[in-house]
Protein backbone atom coordinates (compact mmCIF):
# COMPACT_ATOMS: atom_id res chain seq x y z
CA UNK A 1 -39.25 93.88 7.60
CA UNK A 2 -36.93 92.19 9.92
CA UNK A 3 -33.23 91.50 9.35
CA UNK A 4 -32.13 88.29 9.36
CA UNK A 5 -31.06 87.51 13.29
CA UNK A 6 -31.28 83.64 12.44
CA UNK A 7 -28.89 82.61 9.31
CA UNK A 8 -26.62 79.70 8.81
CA UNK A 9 -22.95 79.13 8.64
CA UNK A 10 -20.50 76.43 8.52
CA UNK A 11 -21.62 75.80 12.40
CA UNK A 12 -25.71 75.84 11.89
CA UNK A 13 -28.31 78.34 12.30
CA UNK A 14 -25.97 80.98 13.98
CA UNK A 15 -27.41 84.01 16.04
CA UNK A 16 -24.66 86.65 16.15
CA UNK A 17 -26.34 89.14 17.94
CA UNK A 18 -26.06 86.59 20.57
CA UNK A 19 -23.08 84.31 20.13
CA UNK A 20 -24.92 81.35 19.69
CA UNK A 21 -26.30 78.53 17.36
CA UNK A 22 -29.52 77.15 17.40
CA UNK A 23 -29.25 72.84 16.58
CA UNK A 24 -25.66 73.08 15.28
CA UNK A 25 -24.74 70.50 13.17
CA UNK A 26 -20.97 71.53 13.90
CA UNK A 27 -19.06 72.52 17.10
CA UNK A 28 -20.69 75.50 18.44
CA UNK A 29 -19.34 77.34 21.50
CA UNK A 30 -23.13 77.94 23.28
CA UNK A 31 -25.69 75.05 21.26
CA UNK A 32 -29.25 76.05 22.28
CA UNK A 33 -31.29 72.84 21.36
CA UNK A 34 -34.87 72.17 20.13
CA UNK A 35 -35.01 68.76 20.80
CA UNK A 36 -33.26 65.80 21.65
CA UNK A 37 -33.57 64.23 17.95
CA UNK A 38 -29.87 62.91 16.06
CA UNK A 39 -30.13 65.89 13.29
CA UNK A 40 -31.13 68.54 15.92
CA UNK A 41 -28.74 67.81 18.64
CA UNK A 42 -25.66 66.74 17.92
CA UNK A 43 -21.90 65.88 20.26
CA UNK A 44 -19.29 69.02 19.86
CA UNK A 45 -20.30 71.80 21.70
CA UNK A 46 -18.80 73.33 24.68
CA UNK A 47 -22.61 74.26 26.12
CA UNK A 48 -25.93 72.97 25.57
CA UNK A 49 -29.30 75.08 26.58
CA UNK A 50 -32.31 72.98 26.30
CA UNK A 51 -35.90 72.90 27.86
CA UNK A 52 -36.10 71.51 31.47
CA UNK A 53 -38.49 68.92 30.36
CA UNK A 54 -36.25 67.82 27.92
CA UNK A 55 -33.05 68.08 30.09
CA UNK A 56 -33.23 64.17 30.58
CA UNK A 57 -33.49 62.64 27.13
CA UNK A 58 -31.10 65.09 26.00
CA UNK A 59 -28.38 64.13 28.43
CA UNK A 60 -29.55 60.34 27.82
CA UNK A 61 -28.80 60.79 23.64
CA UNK A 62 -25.39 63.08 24.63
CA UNK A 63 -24.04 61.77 27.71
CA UNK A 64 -23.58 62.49 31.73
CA UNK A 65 -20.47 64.41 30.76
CA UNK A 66 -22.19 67.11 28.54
CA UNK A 67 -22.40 70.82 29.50
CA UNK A 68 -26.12 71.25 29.95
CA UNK A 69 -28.24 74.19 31.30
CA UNK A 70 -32.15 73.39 31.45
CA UNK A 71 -34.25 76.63 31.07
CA UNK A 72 -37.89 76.29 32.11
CA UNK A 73 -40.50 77.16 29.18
CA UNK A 74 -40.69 80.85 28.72
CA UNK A 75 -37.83 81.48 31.21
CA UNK A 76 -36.02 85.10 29.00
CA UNK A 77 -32.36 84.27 29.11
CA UNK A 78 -30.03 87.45 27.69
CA UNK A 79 -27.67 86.83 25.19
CA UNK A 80 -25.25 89.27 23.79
CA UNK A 81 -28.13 91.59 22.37
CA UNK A 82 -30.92 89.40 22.34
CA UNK A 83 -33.35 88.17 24.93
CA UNK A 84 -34.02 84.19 24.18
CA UNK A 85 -36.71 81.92 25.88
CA UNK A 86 -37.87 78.84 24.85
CA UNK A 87 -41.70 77.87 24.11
CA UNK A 88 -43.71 74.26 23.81
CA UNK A 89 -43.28 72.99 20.33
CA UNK A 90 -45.44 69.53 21.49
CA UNK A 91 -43.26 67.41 18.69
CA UNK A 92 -41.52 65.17 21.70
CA UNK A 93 -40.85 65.70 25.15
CA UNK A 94 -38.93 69.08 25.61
CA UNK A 95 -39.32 69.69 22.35
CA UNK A 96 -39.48 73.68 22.33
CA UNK A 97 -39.47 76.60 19.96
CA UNK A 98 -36.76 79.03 20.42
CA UNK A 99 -37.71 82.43 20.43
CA UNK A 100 -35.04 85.39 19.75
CA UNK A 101 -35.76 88.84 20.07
CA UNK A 102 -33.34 91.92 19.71
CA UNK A 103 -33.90 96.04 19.08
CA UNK A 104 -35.73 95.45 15.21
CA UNK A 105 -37.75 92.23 16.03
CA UNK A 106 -38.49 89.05 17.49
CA UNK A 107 -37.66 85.51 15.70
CA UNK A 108 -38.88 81.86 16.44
CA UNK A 109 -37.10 79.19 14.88
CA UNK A 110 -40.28 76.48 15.59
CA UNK A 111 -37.95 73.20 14.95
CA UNK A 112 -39.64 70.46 14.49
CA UNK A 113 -43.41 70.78 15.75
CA UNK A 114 -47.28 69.28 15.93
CA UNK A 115 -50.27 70.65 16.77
CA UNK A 116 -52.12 67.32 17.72
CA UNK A 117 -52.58 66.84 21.52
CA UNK A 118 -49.80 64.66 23.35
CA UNK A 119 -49.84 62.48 26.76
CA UNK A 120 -46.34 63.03 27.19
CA UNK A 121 -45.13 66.32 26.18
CA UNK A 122 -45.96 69.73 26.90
CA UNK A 123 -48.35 71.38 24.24
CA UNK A 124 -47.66 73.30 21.30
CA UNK A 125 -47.50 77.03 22.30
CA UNK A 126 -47.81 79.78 19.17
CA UNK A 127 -45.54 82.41 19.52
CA UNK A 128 -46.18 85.51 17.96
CA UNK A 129 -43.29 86.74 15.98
CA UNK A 130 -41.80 89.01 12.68
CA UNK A 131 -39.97 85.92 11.44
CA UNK A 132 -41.06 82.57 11.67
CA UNK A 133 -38.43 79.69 10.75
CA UNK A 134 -40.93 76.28 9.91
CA UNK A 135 -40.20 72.77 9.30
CA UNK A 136 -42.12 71.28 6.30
CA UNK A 137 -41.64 67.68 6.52
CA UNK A 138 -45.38 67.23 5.62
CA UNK A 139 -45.87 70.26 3.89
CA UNK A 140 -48.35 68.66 1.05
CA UNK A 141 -52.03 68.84 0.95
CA UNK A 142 -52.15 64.54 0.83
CA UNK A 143 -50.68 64.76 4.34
CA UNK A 144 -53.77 65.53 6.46
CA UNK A 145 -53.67 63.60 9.66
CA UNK A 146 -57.21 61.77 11.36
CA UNK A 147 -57.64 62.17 14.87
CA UNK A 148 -54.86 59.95 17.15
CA UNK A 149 -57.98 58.34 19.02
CA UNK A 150 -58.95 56.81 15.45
CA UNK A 151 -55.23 55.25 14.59
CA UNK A 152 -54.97 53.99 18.00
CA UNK A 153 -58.44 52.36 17.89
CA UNK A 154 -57.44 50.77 14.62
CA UNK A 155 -53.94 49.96 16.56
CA UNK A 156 -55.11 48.07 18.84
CA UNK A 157 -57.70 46.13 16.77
CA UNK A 158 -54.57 44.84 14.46
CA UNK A 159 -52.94 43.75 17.81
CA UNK A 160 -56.31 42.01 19.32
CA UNK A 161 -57.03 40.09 15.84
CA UNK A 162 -53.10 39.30 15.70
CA UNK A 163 -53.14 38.05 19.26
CA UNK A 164 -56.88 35.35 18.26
CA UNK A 165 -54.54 33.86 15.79
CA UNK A 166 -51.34 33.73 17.43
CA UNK A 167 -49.27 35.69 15.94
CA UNK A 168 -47.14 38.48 17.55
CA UNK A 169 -46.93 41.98 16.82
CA UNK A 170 -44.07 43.83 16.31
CA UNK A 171 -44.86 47.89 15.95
CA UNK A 172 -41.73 50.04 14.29
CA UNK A 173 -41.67 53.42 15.91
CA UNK A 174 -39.03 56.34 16.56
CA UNK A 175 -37.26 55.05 19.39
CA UNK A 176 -37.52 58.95 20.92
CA UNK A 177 -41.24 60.19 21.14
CA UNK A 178 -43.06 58.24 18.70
CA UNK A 179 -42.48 54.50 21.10
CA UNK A 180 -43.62 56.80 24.86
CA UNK A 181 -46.42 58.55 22.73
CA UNK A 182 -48.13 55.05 21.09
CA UNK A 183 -47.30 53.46 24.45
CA UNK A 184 -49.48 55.65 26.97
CA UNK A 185 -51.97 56.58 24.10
CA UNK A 186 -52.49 52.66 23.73
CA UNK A 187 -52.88 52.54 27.74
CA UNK A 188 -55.25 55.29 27.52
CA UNK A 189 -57.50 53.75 25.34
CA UNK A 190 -56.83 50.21 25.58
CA UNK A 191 -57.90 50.04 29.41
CA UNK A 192 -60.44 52.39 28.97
CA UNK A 193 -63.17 49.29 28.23
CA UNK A 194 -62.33 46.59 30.50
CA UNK A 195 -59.38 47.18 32.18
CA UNK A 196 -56.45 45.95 30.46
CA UNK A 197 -54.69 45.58 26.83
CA UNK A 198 -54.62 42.70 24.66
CA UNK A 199 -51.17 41.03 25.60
CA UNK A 200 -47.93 41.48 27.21
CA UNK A 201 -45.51 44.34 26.02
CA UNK A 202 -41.95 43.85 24.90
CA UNK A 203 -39.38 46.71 23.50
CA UNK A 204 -36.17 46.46 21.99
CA UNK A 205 -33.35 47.55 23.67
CA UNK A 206 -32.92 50.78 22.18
CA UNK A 207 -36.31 51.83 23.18
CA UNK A 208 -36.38 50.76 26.73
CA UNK A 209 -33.78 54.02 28.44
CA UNK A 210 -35.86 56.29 26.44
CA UNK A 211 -38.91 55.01 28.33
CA UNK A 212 -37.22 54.74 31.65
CA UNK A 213 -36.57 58.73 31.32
CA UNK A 214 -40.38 59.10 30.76
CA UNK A 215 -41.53 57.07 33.37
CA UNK A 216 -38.57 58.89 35.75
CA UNK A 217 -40.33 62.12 35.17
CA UNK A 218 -44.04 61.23 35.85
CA UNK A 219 -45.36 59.89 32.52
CA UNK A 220 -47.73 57.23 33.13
CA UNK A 221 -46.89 54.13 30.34
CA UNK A 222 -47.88 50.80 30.34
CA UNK A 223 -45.56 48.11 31.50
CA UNK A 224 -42.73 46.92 29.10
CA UNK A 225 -40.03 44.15 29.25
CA UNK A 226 -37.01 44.53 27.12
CA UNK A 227 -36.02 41.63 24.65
CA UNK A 228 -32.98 40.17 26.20
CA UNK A 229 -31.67 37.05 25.25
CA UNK A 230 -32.16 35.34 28.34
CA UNK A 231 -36.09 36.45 28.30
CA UNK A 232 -35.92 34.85 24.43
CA UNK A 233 -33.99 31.88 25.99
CA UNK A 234 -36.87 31.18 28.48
CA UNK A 235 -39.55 31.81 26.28
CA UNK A 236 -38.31 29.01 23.68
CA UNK A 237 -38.52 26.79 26.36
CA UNK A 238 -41.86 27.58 27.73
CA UNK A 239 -43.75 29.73 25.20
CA UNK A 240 -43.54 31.71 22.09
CA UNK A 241 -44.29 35.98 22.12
CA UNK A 242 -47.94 34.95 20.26
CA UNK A 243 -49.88 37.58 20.94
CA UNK A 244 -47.47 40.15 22.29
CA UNK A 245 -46.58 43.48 21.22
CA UNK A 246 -43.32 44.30 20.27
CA UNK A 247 -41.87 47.90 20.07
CA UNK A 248 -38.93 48.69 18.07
CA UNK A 249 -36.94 51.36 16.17
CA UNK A 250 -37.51 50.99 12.29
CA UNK A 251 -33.58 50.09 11.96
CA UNK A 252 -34.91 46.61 13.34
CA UNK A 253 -37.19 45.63 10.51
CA UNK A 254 -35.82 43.03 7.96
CA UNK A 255 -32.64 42.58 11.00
CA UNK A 256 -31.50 39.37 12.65
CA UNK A 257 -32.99 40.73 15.60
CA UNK A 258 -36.46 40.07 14.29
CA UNK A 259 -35.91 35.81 14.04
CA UNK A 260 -36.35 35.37 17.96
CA UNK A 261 -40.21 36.67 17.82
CA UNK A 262 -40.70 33.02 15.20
CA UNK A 263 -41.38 32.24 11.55
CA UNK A 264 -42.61 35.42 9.52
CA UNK A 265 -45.66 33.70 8.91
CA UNK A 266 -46.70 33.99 12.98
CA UNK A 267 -45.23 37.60 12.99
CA UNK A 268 -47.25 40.49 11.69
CA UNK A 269 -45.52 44.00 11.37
CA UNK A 270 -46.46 47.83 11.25
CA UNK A 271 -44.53 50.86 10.94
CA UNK A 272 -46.04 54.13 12.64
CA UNK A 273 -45.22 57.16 10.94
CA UNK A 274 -46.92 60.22 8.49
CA UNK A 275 -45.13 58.16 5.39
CA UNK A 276 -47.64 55.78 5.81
CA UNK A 277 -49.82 58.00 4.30
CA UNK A 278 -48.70 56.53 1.19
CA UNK A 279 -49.85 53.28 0.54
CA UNK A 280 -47.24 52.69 -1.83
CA UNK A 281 -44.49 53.19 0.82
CA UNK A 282 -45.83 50.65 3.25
CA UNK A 283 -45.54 48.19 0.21
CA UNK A 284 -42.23 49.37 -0.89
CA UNK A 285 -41.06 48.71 2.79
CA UNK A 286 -43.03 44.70 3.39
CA UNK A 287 -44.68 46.52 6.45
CA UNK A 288 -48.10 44.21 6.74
CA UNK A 289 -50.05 47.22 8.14
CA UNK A 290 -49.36 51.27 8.68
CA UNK A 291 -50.75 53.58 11.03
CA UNK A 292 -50.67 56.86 10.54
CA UNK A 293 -49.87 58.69 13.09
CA UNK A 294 -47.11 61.69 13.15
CA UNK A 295 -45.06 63.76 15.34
CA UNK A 296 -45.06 66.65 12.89
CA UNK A 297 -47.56 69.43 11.69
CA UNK A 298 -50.09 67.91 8.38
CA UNK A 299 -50.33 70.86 5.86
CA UNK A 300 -53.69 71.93 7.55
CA UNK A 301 -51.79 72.85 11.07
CA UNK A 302 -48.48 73.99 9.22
CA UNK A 303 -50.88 76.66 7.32
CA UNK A 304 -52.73 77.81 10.56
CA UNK A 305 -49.49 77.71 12.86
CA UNK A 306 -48.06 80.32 10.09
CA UNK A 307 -50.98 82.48 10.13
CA UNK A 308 -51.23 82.30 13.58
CA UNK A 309 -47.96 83.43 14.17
CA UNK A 310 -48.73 86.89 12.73
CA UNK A 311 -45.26 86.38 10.84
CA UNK A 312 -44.61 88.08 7.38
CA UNK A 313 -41.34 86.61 6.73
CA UNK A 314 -40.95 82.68 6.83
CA UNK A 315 -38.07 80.61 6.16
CA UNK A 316 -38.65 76.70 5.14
CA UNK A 317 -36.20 74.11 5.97
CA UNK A 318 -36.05 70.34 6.12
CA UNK A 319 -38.51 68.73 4.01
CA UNK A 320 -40.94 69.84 0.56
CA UNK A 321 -39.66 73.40 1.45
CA UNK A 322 -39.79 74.65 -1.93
CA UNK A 323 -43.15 73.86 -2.34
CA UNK A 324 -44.46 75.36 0.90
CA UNK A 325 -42.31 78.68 0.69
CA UNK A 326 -43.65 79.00 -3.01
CA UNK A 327 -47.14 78.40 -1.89
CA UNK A 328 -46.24 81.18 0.74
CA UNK A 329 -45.19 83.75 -1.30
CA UNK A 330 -48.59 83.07 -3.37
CA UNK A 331 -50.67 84.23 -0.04
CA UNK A 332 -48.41 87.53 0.09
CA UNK A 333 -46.05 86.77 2.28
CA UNK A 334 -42.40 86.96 2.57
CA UNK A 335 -41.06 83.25 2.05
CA UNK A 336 -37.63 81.79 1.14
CA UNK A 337 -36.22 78.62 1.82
CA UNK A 338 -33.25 78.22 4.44
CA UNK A 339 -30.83 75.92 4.02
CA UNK A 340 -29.74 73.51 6.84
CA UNK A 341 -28.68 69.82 7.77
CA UNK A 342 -31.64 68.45 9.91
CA UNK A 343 -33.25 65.83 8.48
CA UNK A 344 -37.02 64.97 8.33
CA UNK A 345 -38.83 62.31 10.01
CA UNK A 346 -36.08 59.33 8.59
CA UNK A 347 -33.50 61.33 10.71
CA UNK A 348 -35.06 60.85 14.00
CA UNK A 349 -33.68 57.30 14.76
């Protein structure tokens, strides 16, 4: 059985075979990043390893000034002892799996991860290791996800009957993956029939960059227009937003930001995210409709990425950990949970 290579400290998920951190949620001297995500990569460090694809979100969420060295996927960097490269984890774009391997094993601390196919990230790659470190966000049997051409079918039906009675729509998403990944999937599919999609598209502010780095590195979305004030200016004077779609982060909902679109009774909302799942949450939170539709591994794919792995020691973090680790250790398997600061899906805006 394996040592462990990968353990926290005050820092984050140290390596010190290799004097580095993986995600530190402190100042780290060398930060080697999963993904560009608030609870995964965070300001402080002196030097930031990341996946090429992901090089430009990254320095969008950290800044022009930041330290950063892109590494292309399975590029095997040496450090100290250990030999590191970095592997598709298909959660966002450059989202990767970092694997570690010294003299007594190999490690892969998977961050945060799906299985389901994605227009605008690389796909998920399994990496066989000794010790596999898994999110569980979704780690119950309820969370088993349909197929993303069914949600976005039932998408874009809620915008088109929206848009026959005049009403806009306003879509929550994770500003970071979740907005780029509804956008082209609803360009995929919506123009698929006859050409074109149902209205125009707007995005909130904090949205818009984020696409502008997709679009700068080749990923075909449909055309947006931020909400400015002067476009809300003009459009009281000449028309309302009735049937458009509006994308914006979930900090939006219930905001001041949300009067310019008209009365609530002419705007209908949605959140898109695995919690809506639950019926009961989508009530809890006045969302009119939820789509369900995640950028993490259901139970189903968490299950068969572990197996697939080969791994007999996994560590759980961030989400129903105990649960899944206890499961684990029910299939004969060596599983604990590890503690650590990222957040689950809530984090990511």
């Amino acid at each position: 059985m394996p040592r462990d290579l990968l353990q926290p400290d005050g820092v984050g998920l140290a390596c010190d075979a290799g004097g580095f951190h993986i995600d530190p949620w402190g100042a780290a001297k060398i930060a080697i990043v999963t993904h560009a995500h608030g609870d995964h990569a965070r300001l402080g460090s002196e030097e930031y390893f990341c996946s090429r694809e992901g090089e430009g979100v990254l320095r969008r969420r950290l800044g022009a000034a930041v330290k950063i060295v892109p590494l292309e996927y399975g590029e095997v960097r040496e450090f100290g002892a250990t030999k590191v490269s970095l592997h598709p984890a298909g959660h966002v774009r450059g989202a990767a799996q970092i694997r570690v391997e010294d003299a007594k094993g190999v490690w892969v601390a998977a961050g945060d991860y799906k299985r389901a196919s994605d227009l605008t990230c690389s796909e998920f790659e399994v990496v066989p290791c000794d010790a596999f470190i898994t999110e569980t966000t979704f780690a119950l049997p309820i969370y088993t996800w349909r197929s993303t051409d069914a949600i976005v079918t039932d998408m874009l039906s809620w915008w088109k009957r929206n848009a026959a009675n005049e009403h806009a729509s306003v879509l929550f998403c994770y500003s970071l993956g979740k907005a780029q990944r509804v956008l082209a999937e609803l360009l995929r599919i919506g123009t698929s029939a006859d050409g074109k999609l149902p209205g125009e598209i707007f995005v909130h502010g904090a949205v818009q960059p984020l696409i502008d780095c997709y679009r700068a590195e080749g990923v075909a979305l449909p055309e947006t227009t931020p909400v400015a004030e002067d476009e809300v200016r003009r459009r009281k004077k000449r028309e309302s937003f009735a049937g458009s779609l509006i994308v914006a982060p979930p900090s939006a909902a219930g905001s001041p930001w949300m009067r310019r679109f008209g009365s609530s009774d002419k705007v209908s909302t949605a959140f898109v995210s695995g919690w809506m799942q639950i019926r009961g949450i989508r009530r809890r939170r006045g969302y009119d409709s939820g789509f369900v539709l995640s950028d993490h591994a259901d139970w189903p794919d968490l299950l068969r990425t572990i197996r697939e792995t080969g791994a007999k020691k996994v560590l759980c973090t961030h989400g129903y950990s105990e649960i899944m680790s206890r499961f684990l250790r029910e299939q004969g398997l060596d599983a604990s949970v590890l503690p650590t600061q990222y957040g689950g899906d809530e984090a990511e805006d």
